[in-house]
Protein backbone atom coordinates (compact mmCIF):
# COMPACT_ATOMS: atom_id res chain seq x y z
CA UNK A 1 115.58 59.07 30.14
CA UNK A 2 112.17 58.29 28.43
CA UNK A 3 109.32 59.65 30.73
CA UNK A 4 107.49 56.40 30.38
CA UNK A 5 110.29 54.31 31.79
CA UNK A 6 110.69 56.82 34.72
CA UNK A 7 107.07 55.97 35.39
CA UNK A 8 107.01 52.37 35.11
CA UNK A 9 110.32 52.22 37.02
CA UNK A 10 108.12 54.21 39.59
CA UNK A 11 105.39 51.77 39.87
CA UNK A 12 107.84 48.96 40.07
CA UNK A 13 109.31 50.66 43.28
CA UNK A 14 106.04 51.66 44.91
CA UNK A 15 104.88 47.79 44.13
CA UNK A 16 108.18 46.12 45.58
CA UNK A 17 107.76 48.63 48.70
CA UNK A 18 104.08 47.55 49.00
CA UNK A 19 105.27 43.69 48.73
CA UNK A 20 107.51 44.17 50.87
CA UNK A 21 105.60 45.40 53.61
CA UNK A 22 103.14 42.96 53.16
CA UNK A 23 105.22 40.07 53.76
CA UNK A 24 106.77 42.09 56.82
CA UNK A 25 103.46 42.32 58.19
CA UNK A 26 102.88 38.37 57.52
CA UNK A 27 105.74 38.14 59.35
CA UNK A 28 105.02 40.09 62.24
CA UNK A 29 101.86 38.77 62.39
CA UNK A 30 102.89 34.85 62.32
CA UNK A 31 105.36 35.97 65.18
CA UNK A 32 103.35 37.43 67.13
CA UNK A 33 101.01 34.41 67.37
CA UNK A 34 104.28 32.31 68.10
CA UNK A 35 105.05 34.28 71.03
CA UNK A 36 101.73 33.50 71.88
CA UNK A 37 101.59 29.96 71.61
CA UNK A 38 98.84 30.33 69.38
CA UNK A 39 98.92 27.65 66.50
CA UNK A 40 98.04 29.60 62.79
CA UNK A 41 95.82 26.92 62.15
CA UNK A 42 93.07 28.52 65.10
CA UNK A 43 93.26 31.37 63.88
CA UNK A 44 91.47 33.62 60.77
CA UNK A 45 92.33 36.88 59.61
CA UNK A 46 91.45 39.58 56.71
CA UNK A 47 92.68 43.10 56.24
CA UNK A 48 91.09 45.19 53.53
CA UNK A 49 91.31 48.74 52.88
CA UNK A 50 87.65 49.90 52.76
CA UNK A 51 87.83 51.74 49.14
CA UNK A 52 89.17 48.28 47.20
CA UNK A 53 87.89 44.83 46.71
CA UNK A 54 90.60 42.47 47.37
CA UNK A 55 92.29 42.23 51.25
CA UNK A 56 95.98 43.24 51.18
CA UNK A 57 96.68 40.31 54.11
CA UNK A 58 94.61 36.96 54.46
CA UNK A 59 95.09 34.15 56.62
CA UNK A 60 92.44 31.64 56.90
CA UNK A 61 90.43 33.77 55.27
CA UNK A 62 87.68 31.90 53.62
CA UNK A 63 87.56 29.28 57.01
CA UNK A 64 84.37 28.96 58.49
CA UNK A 65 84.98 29.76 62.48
CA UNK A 66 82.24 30.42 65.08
CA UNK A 67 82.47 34.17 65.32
CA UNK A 68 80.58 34.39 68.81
CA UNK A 69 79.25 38.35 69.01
CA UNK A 70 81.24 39.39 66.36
CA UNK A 71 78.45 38.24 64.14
CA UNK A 72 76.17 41.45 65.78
CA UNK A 73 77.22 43.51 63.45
CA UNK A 74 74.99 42.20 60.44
CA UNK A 75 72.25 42.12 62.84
CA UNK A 76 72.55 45.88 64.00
CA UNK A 77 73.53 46.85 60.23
CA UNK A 78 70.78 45.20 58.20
CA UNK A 79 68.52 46.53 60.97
CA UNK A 80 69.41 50.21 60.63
CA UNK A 81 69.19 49.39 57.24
CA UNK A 82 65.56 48.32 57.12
CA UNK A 83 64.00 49.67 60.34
CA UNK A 84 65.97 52.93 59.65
CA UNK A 85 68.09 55.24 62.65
CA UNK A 86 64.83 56.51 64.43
CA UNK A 87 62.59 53.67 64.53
CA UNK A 88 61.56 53.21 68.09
CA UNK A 89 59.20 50.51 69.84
CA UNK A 90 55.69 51.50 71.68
CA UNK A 91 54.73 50.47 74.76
CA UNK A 92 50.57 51.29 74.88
CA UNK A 93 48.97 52.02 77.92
CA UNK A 94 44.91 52.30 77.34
CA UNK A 95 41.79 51.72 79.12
CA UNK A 96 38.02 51.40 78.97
CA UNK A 97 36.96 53.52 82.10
CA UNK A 98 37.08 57.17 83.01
CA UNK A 99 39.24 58.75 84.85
CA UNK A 100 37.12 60.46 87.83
CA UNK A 101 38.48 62.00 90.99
CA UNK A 102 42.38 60.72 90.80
CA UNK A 103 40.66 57.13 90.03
CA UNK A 104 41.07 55.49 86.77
CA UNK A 105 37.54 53.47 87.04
CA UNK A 106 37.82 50.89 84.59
CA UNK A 107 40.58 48.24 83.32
CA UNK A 108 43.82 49.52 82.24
CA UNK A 109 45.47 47.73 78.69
CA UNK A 110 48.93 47.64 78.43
CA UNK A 111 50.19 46.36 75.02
CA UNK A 112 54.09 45.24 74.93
CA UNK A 113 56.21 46.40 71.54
CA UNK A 114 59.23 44.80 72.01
CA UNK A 115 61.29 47.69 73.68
CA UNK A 116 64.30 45.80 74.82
CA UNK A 117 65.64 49.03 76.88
CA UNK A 118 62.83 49.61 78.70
CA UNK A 119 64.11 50.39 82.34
CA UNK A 120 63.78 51.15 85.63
CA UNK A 121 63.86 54.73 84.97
CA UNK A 122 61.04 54.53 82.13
CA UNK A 123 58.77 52.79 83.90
CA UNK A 124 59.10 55.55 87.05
CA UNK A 125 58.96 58.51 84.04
CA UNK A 126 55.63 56.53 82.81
CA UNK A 127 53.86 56.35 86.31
CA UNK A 128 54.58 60.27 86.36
CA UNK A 129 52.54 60.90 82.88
CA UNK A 130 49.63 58.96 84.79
CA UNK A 131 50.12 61.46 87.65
CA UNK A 132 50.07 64.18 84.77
CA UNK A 133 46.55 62.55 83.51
CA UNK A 134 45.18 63.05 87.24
CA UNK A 135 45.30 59.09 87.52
CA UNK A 136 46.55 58.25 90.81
CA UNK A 137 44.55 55.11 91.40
CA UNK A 138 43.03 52.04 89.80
CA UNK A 139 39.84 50.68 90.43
CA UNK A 140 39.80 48.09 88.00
CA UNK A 141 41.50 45.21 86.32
CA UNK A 142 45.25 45.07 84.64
CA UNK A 143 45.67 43.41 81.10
CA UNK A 144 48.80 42.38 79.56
CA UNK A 145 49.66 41.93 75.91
CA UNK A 146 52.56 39.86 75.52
CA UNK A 147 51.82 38.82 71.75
CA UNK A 148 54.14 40.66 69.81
CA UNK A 149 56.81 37.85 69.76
CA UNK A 150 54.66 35.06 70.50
CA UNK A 151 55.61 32.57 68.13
CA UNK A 152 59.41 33.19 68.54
CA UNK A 153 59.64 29.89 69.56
CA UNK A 154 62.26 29.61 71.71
CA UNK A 155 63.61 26.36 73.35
CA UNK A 156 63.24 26.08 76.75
CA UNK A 157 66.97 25.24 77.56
CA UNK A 158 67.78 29.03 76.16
CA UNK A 159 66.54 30.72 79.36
CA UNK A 160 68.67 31.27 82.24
CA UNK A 161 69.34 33.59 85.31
CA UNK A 162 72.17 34.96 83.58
CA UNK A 163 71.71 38.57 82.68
CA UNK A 164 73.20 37.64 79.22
CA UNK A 165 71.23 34.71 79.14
CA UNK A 166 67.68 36.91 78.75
CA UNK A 167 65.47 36.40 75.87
CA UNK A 168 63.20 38.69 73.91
CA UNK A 169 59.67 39.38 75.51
CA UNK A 170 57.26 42.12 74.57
CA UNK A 171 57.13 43.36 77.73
CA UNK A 172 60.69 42.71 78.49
CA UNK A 173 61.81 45.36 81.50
CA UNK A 174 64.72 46.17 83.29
CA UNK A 175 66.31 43.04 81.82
CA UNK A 176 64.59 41.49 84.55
CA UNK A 177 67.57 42.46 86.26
CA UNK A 178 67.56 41.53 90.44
CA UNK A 179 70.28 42.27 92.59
CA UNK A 180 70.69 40.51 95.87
CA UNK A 181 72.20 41.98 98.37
CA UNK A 182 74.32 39.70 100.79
CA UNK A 183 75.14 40.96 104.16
CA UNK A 184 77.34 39.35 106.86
CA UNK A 185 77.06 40.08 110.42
CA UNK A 186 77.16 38.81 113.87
CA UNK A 187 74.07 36.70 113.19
CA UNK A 188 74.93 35.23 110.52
CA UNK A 189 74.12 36.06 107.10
CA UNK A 190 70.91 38.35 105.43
CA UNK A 191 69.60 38.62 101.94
CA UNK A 192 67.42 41.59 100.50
CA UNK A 193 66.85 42.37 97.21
CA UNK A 194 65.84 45.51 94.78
CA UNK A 195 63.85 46.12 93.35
CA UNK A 196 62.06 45.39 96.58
CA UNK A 197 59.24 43.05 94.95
CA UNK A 198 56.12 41.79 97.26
CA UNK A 199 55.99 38.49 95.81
CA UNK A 200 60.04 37.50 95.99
CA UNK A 201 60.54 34.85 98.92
CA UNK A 202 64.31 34.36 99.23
CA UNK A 203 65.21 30.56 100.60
CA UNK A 204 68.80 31.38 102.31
CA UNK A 205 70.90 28.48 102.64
CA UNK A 206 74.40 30.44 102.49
CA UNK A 207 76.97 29.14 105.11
CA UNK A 208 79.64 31.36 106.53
CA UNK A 209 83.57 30.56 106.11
CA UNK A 210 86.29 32.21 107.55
CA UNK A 211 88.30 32.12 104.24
CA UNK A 212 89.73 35.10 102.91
CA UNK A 213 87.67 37.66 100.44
CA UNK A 214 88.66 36.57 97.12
CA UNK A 215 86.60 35.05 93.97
CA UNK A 216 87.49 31.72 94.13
CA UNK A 217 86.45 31.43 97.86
CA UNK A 218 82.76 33.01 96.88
CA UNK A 219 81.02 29.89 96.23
CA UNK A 220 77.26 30.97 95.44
CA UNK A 221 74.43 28.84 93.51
CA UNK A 222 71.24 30.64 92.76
CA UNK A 223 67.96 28.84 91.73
CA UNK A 224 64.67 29.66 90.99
CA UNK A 225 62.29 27.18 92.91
CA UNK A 226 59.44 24.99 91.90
CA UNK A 227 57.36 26.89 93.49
CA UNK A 228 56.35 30.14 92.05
CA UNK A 229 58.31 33.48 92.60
CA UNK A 230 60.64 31.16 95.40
CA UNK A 231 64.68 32.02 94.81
CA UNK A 232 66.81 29.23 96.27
CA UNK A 233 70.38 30.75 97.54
CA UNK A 234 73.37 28.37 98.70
CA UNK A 235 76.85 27.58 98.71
CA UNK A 236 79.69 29.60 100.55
CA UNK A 237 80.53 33.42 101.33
CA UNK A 238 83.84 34.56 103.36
CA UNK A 239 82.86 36.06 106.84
CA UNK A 240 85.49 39.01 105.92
CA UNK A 241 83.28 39.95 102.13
CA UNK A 242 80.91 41.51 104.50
CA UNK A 243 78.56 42.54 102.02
CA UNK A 244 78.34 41.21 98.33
CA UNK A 245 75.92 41.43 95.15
CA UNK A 246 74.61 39.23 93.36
CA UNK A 247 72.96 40.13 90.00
CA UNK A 248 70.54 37.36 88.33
CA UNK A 249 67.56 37.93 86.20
CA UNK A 250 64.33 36.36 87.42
CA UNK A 251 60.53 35.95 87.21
CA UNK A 252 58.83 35.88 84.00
CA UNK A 253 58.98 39.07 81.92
CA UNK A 254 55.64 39.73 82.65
CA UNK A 255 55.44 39.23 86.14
CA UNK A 256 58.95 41.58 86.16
CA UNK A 257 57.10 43.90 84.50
CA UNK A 258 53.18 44.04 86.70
CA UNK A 259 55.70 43.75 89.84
CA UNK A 260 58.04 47.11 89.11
CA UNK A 261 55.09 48.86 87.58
CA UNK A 262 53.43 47.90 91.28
CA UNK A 263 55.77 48.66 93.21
CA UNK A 264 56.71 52.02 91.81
CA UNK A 265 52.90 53.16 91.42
CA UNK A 266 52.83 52.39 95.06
CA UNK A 267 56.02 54.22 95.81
CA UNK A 268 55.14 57.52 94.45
CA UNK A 269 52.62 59.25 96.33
CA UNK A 270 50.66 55.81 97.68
CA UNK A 271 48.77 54.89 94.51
CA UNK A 272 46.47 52.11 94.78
CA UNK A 273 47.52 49.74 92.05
CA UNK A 274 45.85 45.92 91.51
CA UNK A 275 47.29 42.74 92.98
CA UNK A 276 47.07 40.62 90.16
CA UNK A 277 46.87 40.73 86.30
CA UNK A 278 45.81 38.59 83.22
CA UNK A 279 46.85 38.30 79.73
CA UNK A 280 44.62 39.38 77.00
CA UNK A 281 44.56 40.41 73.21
CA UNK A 282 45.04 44.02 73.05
CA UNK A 283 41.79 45.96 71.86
CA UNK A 284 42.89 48.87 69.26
CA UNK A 285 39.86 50.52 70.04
CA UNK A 286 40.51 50.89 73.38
CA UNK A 287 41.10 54.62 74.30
CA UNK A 288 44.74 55.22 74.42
CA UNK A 289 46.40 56.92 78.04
CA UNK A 290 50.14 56.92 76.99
CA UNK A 291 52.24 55.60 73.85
CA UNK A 292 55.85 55.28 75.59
CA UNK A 293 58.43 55.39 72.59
CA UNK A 294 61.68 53.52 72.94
CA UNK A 295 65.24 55.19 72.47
CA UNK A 296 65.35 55.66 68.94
CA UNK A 297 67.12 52.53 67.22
CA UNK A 298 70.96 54.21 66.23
CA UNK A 299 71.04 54.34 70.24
CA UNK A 300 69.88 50.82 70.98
CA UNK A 301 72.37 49.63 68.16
CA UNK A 302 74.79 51.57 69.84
CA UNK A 303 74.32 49.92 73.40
CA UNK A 304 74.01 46.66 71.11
CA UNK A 305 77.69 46.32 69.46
CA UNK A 306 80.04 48.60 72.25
CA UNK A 307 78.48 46.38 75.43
CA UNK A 308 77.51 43.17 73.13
CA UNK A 309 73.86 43.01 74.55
CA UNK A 310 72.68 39.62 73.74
CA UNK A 311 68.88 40.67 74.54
CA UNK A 312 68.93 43.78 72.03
CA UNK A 313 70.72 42.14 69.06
CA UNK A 314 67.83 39.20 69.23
CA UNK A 315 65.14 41.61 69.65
CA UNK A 316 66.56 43.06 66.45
CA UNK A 317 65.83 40.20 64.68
CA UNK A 318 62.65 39.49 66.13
CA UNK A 319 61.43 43.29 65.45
CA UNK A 320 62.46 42.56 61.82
CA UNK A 321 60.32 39.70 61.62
CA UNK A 322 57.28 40.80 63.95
CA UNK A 323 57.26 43.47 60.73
CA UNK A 324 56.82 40.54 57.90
CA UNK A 325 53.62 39.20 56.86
CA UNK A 326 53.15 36.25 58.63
CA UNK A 327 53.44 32.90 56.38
CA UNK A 328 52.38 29.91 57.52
CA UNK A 329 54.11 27.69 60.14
CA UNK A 330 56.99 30.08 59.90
CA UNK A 331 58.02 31.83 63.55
CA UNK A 332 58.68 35.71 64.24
CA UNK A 333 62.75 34.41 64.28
CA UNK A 334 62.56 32.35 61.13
CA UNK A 335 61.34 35.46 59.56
CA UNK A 336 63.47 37.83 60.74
CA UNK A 337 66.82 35.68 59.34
CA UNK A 338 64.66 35.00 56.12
CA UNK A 339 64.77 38.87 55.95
CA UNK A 340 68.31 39.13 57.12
CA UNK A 341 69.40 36.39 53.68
CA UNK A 342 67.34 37.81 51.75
CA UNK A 343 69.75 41.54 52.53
CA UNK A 344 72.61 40.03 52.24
CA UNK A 345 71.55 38.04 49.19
CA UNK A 346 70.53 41.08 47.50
CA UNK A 347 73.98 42.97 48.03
CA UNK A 348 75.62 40.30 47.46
CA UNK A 349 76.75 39.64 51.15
CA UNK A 350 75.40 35.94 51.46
CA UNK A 351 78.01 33.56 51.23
CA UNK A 352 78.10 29.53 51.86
CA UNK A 353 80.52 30.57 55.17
CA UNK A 354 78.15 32.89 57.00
CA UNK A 355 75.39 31.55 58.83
CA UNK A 356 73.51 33.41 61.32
CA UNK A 357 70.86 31.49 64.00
CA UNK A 358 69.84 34.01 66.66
CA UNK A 359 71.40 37.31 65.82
CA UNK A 360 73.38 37.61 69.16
CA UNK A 361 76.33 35.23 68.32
CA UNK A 362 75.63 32.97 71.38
CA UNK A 363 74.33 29.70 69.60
CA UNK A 364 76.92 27.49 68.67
CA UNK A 365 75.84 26.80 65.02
CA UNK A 366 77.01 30.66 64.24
CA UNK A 367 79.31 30.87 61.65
CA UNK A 368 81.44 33.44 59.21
CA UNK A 369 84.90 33.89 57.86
CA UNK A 370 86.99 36.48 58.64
CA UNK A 371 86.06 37.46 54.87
CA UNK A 372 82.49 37.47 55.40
CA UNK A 373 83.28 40.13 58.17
CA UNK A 374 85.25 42.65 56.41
CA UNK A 375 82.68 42.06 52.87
CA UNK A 376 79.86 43.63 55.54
CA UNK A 377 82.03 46.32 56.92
CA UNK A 378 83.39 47.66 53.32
CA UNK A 379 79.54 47.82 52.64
CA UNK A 380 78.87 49.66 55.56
CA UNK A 381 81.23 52.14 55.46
CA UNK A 382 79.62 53.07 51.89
CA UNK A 383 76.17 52.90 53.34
CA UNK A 384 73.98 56.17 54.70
CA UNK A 385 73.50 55.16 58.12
CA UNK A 386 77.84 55.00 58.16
CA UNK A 387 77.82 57.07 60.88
CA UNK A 388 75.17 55.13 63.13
CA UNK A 389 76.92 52.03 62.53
CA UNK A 390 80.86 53.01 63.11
CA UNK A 391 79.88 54.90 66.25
CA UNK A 392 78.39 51.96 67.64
CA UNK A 393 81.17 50.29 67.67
CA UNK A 394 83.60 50.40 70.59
CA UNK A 395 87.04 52.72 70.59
CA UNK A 396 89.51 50.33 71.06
CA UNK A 397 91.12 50.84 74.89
CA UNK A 398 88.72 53.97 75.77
CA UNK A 399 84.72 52.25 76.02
CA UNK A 400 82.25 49.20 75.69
CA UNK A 401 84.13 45.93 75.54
CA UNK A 402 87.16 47.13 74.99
CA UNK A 403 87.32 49.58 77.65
CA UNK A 404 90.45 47.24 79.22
CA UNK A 405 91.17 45.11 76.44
CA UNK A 406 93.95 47.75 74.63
CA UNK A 407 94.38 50.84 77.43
CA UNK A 408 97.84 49.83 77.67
CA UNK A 409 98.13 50.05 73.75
CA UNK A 410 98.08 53.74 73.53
CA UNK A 411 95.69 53.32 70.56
CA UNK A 412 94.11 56.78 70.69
CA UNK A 413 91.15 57.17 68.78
CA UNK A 414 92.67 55.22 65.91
CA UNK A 415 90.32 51.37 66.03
CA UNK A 416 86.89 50.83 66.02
CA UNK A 417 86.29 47.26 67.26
CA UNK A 418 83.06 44.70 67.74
CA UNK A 419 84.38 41.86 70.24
CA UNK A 420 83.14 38.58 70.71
CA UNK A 421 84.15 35.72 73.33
CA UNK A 422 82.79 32.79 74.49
CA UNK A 423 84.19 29.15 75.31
CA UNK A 424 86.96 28.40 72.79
CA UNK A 425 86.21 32.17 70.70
CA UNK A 426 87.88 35.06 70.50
CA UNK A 427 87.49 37.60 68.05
CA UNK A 428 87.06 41.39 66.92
CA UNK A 429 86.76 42.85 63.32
CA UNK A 430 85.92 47.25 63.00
CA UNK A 431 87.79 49.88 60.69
CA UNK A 432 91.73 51.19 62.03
CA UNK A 433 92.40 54.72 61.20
CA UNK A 434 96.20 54.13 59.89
CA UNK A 435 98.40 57.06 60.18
CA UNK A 436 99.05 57.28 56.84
CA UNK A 437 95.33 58.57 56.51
CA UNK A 438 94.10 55.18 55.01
CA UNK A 439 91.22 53.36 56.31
CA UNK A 440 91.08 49.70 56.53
CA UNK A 441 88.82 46.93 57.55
CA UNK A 442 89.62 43.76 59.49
CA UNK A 443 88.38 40.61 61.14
CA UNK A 444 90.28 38.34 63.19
CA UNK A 445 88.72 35.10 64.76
CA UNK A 446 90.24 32.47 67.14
CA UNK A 447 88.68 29.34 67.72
CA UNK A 448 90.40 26.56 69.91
CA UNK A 449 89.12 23.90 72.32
CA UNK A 450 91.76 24.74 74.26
CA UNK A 451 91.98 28.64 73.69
CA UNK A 452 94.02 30.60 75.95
CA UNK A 453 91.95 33.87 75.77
CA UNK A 454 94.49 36.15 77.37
CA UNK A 455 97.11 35.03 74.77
CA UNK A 456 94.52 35.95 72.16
CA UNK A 457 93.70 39.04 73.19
CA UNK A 458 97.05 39.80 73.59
CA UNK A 459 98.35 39.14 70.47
CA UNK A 460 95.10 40.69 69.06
CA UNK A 461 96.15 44.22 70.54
CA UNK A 462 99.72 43.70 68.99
CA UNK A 463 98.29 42.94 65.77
CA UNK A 464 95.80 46.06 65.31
CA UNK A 465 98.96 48.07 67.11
CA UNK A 466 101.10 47.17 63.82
CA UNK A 467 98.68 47.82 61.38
CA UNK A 468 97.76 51.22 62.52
CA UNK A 469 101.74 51.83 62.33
CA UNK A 470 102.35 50.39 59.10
CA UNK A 471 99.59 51.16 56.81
């Protein structure tokens, strides 16, 4: 037989296989969402492999759906992209005085710089370089700098005592993280909380029930008072819980921050620290104590995507616009999206579908198709800082978000996945390792006003368990 027709008769077998298994994946797919009870109209879905430019299976592809914290990962990319891996944010302690006899004697300057994983732990290895400088007390006068993002502009409805609810701040700490510790006991119920701040007055209002220890019998409402530093705590608590936490985050970020740098200066080897503090325009002249460097960016993006941070994928943002020229009337936010189009624009990313608001995923004018998705991941995976980006992302079943999502899956190491949920949303999109060696891209987005998450995820897992099978 001619050579030529063995060859074409061998491209029309590996095509009719490939067809094939397409429309057996299709079908897998649209049963899977059956058994579900998940209507194909909800739901989005593209499948690419990363070397080519078409997706080998679509479904809804081009919609516009709210992506939730899906849409993270062209915050964290375009901000390894133009920040670069190592960039890291300064915090800038410096004073006017003179450091005599263990006494600083003069004001001290601190100047926020955004760090948005500045903990608990920093700000005790920070009091220690003072202790290093001989600089055990103050004598004089503590200045903040909280200008950094101070046109950001945020509504006031955005802030909450959610933990996920926490917005960007210069001088943003701990996450401004509080836990309060509920105790039951033959007098009735007690409150502390840690860190153990001087000016927190807890209002306890909790009654006692003899209910049994379960979720839905934990009825607690926490408030932050009128008056100033005042946390209201009500509702119901089972006498059996015995003890329970409560995390919020509270106080303004820089009274969080003056009250755990207080308290831990105090703490370690009875420093005298100031009561108060005011806000003023950092001086650059001032002579500098300590420049505290963040954890280098390709670690913050990392905490960003695997545990969906809300607070660091807006501080992204916000860092990429504090580093634009100012224009006028134009907000440290507004600048960092103009610089986020004006990426995706460039490598041809931008599309009519995709619209980002706040970088985190959380407002509900978000949107992106599942094409959109999979466009930035193929670009990605081509990109130098590849290996920043994919390890940020979690491994499905083993950490971050989807540490429970697909255990049961026996996935191994083969799906890298960015989650996102919120009211109505579910979705993922990250690169699958197939076992025939190929590596794909996909996106899949569900959004329902009447969204049974559990079936989504569900059927989610089953999906990303066939590909990695079939392809």
């Amino acid at each position: 037989m001619n050579p030529l027709i063995i060859l074409f008769l061998f491209f029309i077998g590996i095509n009719s296989y490939a067809s094939s298994n397409l429309d057996e994946t299709t079908n897998k797919i649209s049963a899977i969402l059956e058994e579900s009870e998940i209507n194909l109209k909800d739901f989005s879905f593209s499948f690419q492999n990363v070397e080519h430019q078409t997706p080998l299976i679509s479904v809804n592809s081009k919609q516009k759906r709210h992506p939730a914290s899906l849409i993270k990962i062209i915050t964290t990319l375009v901000a390894l992209e133009l920040l670069g891996p190592n960039f890291k944010w300064e915090t800038i302690f410096s004073t006017d005085g003179q450091v005599v006899n263990n006494s600083l004697n003069g004001n001290l300057f601190v100047k926020g710089g955004g760090d948005p994983f500045l903990t608990i732990e920093d700000i005790w290895k920070i009091v220690y370089e003072f202790r290093k400088l001989d600089i055990q007390h103050i004598k004089g006068n503590i200045f903040l700098d909280n200008t950094i993002f101070s046109d950001m502009n945020v509504s006031a409805n955005n802030f909450g005592t959610r933990l996920y609810e926490v917005n960007p701040n210069a001088l943003m700490t701990n996450f401004k993280w509080m836990d309060f510790l509920i105790q039951i006991n033959s007098s009735g119920v007690e409150i502390s909380h840690f860190p153990p701040f001087k000016n927190i007055h807890i209002k306890n209002f909790l009654k006692v029930t003899n209910k049994s220890c379960i979720s839905k019998n934990i009825k607690l409402k926490f408030e932050e008072s009128a008056v100033k530093n005042n946390v209201l705590i009500s509702g119901e608590i089972p006498k059996s819980c015995k003890k329970y936490k409560l995390s919020r985050s509270i106080l303004t970020p820089e009274d969080y921050f003056f009250s755990l740098l207080q308290f831990i200066w105090e703490t370690n080897n009875n420093g005298q620290f100031p009561t108060k503090y005011s806000l003023k325009k950092y001086d650059p002249n001032l002579k500098v104590l300590i420049k505290w460097q963040s954890r280098p960016l390709a670690s913050i993006v990392r905490s960003t995507n695997k545990w969906s941070n809300n607070l660091m994928s807006k501080t992204l943002l916000y860092s990429l616009g504090s580093h634009q020229v100012k224009k006028t009337d134009s907000t440290v936010v507004e600048r960092g999206l103009q610089l986020v189009n004006s990426f995706l624009a460039k490598n041809e990313l931008a599309s009519e579908t995709l619209r980002l608001v706040d970088g985190s995923g959380l407002e509900r004018e978000v949107r992106a198709s599942t094409d959109d998705i999979t466009s930035v991941l193929n670009f990605a995976w081509k990109r130098d800082i590849r290996p920043e980006f994919v390890s940020s992302l979690s491994i499905a079943g083993k950490d971050g978000t989807t540490r429970n999502l697909f255990k049961n899956l026996s996935l191994g190491n083969a799906a890298r996945i960015k989650t996102g949920t919120l009211k109505g949303v579910i979705s993922a999109g990250g690169y699958v390792f197939s076992k025939s060696g190929n590596i794909y891209s996909f996106a899949a987005i569900f959004n329902s006003t009447n969204l049974n998450k559990d079936h989504a995820r569900n059927s989610l897992g089953e999906i990303i368990k066939t590909l990695i099978e079939k392809y």
